[in-house]
Protein backbone atom coordinates (compact mmCIF):
# COMPACT_ATOMS: atom_id res chain seq x y z
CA UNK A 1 81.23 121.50 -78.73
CA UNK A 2 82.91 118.60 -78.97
CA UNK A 3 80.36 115.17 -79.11
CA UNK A 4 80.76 112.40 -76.58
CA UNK A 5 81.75 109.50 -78.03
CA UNK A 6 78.01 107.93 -77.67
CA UNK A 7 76.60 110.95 -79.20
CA UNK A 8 76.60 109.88 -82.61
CA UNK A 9 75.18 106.12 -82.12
CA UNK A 10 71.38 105.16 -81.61
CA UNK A 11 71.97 103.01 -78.06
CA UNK A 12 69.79 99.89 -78.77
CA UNK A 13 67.93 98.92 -75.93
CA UNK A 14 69.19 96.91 -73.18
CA UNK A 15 67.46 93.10 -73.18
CA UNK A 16 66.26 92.18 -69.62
CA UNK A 17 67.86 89.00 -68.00
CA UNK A 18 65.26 86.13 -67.81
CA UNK A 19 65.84 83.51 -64.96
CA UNK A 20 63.71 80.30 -63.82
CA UNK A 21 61.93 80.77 -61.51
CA UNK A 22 63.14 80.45 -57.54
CA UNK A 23 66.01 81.31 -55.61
CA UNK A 24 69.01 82.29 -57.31
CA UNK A 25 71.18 80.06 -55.86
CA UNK A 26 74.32 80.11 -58.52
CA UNK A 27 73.48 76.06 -58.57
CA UNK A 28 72.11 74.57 -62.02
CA UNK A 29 69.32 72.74 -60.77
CA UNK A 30 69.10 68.64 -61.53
CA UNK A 31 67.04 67.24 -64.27
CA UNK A 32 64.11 65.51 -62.93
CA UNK A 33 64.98 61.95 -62.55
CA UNK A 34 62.25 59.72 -64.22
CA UNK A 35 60.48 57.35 -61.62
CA UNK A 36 59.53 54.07 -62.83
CA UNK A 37 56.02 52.71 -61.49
CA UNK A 38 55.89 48.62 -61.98
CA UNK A 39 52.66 47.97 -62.80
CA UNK A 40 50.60 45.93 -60.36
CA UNK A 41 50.93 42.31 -60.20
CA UNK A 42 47.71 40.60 -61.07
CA UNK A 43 45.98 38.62 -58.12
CA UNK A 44 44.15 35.34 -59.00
CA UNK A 45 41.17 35.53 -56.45
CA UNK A 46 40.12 31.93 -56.28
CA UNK A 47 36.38 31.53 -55.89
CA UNK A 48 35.23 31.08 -52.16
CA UNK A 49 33.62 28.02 -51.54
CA UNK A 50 29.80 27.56 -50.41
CA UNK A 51 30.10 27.91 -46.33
CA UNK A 52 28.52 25.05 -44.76
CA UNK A 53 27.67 24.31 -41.23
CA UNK A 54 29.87 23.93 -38.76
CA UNK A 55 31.91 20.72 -38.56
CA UNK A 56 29.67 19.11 -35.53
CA UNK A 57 31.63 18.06 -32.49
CA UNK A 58 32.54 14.30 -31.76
CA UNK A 59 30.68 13.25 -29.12
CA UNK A 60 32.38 12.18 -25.86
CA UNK A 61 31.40 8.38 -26.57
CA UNK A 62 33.46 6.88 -23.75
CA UNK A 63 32.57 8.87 -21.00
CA UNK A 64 28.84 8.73 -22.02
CA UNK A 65 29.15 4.96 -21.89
CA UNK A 66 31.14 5.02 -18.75
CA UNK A 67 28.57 7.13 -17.13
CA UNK A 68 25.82 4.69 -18.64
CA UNK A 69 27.21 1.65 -17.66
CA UNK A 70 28.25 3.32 -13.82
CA UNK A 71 24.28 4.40 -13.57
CA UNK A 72 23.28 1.31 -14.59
CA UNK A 73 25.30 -0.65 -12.21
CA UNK A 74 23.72 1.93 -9.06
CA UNK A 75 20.49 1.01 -10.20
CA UNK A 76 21.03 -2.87 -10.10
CA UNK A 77 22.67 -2.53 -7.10
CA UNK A 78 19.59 -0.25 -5.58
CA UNK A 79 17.38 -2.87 -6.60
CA UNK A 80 19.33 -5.86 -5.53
CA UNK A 81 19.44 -4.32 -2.15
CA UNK A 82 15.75 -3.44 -2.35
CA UNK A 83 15.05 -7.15 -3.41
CA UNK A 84 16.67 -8.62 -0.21
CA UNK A 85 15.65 -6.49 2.13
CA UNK A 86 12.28 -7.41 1.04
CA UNK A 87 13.13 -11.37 0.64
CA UNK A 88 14.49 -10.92 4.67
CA UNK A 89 11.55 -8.96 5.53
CA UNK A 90 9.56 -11.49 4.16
CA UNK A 91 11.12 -14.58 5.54
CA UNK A 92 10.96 -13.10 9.23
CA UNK A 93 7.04 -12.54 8.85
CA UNK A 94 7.00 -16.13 7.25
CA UNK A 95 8.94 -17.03 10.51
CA UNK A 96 6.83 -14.90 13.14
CA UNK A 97 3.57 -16.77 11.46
CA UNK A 98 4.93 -20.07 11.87
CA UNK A 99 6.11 -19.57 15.59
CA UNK A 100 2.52 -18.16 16.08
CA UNK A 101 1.21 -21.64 14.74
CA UNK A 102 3.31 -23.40 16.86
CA UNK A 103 2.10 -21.94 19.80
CA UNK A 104 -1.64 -22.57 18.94
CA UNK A 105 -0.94 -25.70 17.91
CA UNK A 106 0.72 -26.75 20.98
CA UNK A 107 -1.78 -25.20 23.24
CA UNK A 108 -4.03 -27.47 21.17
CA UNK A 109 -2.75 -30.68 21.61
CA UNK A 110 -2.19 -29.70 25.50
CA UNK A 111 -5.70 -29.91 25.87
CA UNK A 112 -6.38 -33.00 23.53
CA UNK A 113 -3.87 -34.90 25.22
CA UNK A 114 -5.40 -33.80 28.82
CA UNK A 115 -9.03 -35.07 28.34
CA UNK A 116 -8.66 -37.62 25.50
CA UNK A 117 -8.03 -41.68 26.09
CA UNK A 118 -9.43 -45.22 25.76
CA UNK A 119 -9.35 -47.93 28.07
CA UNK A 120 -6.92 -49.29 26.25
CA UNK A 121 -4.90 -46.63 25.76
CA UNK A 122 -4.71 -44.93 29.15
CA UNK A 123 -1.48 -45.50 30.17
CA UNK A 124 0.08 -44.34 26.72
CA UNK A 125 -2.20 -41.17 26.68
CA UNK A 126 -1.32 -39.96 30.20
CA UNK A 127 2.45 -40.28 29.51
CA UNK A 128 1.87 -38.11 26.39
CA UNK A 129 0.52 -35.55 28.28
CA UNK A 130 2.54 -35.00 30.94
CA UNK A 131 5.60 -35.37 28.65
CA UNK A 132 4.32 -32.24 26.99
CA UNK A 133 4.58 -30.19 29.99
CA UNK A 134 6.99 -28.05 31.31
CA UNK A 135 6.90 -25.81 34.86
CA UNK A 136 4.52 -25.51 36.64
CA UNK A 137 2.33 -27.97 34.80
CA UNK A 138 5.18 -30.63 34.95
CA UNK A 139 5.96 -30.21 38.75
CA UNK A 140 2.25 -30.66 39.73
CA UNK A 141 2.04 -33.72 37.71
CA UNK A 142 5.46 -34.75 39.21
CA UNK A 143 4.72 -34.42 42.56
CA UNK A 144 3.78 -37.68 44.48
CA UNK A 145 2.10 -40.17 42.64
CA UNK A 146 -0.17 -38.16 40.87
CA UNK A 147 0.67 -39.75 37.63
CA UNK A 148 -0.54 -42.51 38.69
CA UNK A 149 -3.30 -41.08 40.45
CA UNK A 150 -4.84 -39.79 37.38
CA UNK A 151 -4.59 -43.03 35.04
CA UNK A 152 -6.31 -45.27 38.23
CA UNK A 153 -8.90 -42.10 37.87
CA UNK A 154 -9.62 -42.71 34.51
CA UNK A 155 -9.59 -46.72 34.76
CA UNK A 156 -12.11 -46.49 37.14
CA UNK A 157 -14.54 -44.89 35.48
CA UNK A 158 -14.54 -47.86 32.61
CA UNK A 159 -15.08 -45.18 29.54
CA UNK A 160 -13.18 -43.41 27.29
CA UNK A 161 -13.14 -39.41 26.02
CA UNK A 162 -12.46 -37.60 23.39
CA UNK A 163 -11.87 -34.13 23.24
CA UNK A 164 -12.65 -31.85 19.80
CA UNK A 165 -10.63 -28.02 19.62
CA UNK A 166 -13.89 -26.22 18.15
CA UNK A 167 -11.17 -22.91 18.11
CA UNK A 168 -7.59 -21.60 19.48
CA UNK A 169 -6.56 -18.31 19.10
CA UNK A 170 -3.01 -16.66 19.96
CA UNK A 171 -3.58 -13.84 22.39
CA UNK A 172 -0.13 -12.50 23.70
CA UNK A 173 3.50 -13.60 23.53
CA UNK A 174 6.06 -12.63 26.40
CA UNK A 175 9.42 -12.73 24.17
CA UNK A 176 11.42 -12.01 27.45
CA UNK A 177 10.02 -15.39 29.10
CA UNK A 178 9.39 -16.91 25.68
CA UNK A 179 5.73 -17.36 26.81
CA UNK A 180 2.93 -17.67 24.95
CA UNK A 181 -0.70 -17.10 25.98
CA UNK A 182 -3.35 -19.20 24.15
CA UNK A 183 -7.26 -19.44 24.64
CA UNK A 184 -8.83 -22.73 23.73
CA UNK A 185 -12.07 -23.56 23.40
CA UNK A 186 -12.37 -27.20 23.38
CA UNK A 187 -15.66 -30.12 23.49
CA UNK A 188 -15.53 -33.27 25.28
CA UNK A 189 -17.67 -36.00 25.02
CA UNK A 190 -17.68 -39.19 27.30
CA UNK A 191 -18.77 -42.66 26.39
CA UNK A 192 -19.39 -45.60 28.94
CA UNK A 193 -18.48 -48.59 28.84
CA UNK A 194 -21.63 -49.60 26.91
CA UNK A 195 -21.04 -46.97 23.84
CA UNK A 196 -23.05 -44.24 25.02
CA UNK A 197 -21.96 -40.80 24.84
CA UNK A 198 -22.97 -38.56 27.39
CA UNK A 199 -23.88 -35.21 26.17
CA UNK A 200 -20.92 -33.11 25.49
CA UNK A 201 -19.63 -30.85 27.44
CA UNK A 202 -17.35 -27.12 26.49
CA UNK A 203 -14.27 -25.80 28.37
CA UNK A 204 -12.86 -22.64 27.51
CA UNK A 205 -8.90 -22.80 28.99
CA UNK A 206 -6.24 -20.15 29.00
CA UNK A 207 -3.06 -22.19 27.90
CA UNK A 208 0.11 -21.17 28.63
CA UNK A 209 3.13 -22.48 25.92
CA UNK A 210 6.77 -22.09 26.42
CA UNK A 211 9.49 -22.37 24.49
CA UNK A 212 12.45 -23.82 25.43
CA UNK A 213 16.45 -22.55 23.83
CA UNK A 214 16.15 -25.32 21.21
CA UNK A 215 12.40 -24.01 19.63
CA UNK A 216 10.71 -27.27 21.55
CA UNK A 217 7.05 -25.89 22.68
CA UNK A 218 5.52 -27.06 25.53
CA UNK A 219 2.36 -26.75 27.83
CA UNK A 220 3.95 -24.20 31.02
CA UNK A 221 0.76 -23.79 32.78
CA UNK A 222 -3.26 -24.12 32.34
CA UNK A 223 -6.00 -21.83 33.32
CA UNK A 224 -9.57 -21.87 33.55
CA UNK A 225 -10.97 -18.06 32.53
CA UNK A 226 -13.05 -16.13 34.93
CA UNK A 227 -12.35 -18.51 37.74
CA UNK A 228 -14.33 -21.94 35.60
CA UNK A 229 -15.32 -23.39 32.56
């Protein structure tokens, strides 16, 4: 028998094929590129500083003066007004009082005038009085001759009076006549011709005083309360 031609040799062993691993992709894979990390900058941290309080806000100075100096001028001006209302209030009751005088006081001298004179002064004293009246009062006296009447009246009777207010009080004012109503209480005493007084005698009278457009007071009419003296 004839002997192959392998016959005669030891066949060594066949080495196995080693490969990386992964696909076999025919491709001879890339040598790993080398990556270059910088290394990390250093940060200066700079110290914090202490935290205070709040920065404090600026105050609104110029409208708090405005509105200062605005309230302030209201409340002069409230006062102010207060002040003169209270200076006219009080010069009309100054007023009112003084045109209540004035009508006593007239009333007053209405009946001095009527029952005071002298011998001596007769003439002068009955002119006074009737130039005090007005109305009524006036046209009584003006009628005839009772001017006259009345001083030949009082010559006759050779003595002289005098008349005392003892009071006068205001009792009503008509402002739509511009009357005035006035009660008087008044004393007269009588002395003769030989210096004698006769004993006094009292007359309450219910004067009436008008006023005329220029403030002049005088007597408008006379009454004796509760029908006499």
């Amino acid at each position: 028998m004839s002997e192959t031609p392998d016959s005669g040799t030891k066949t060594a062993p066949r080495r196995r094929a080693s490969r990386a691993a992964g696909p076999a992709t025919g491709v001879v894979p890339e040598a790993p590129t080398q990556v270059v990390v910088d290394s990390p900058a250093v940060v200066r941290v700079r110290p914090a500083k202490p935290v205070g309080p709040p920065p404090r806000r600026r105050s609104h100075g110029a409208l708090v003066a405005a509105l200062g100096v605005g309230s302030t001028a209201v409340l002069v001006a409230v006062i102010g007004g207060l002040v003169a209302l209270l200076l006219v209030q009080q010069r009309h009751a100054e007023a009112a009082t003084a045109r209540d005088q004035r009508f006593v006081d007239t009333a007053s001298q209405t009946v001095v005038n009527m029952f005071s004179y002298t011998q001596n002064t007769i003439d002068e004293s009955v002119n006074r009085f009737v130039d005090g009246l007005s109305g009524p009062l006036r046209d009584m006296m003006s009628q005839g001759n009772n001017v006259d009447n009345l001083k030949a009246i009082f010559h006759d009777t050779n003595a002289s009076s005098e008349a005392v207010i003892n009071g006068a009080a205001l009792e009503k004012i008509d402002e739509t006549a511009d009357n005035a109503s006035v009660l008087v209480s008044v004393r007269v005493t009588v002395t003769n011709i030989d210096g004698v007084n006769a004993p006094s005698k009292p007359y309450r009278l219910r004067v009436i005083v008008h006023e005329d457009d220029n403030g002049r007071m005088t007597g408008y009419d006379l009454k004796y309360p509760d029908g006499g003296n």
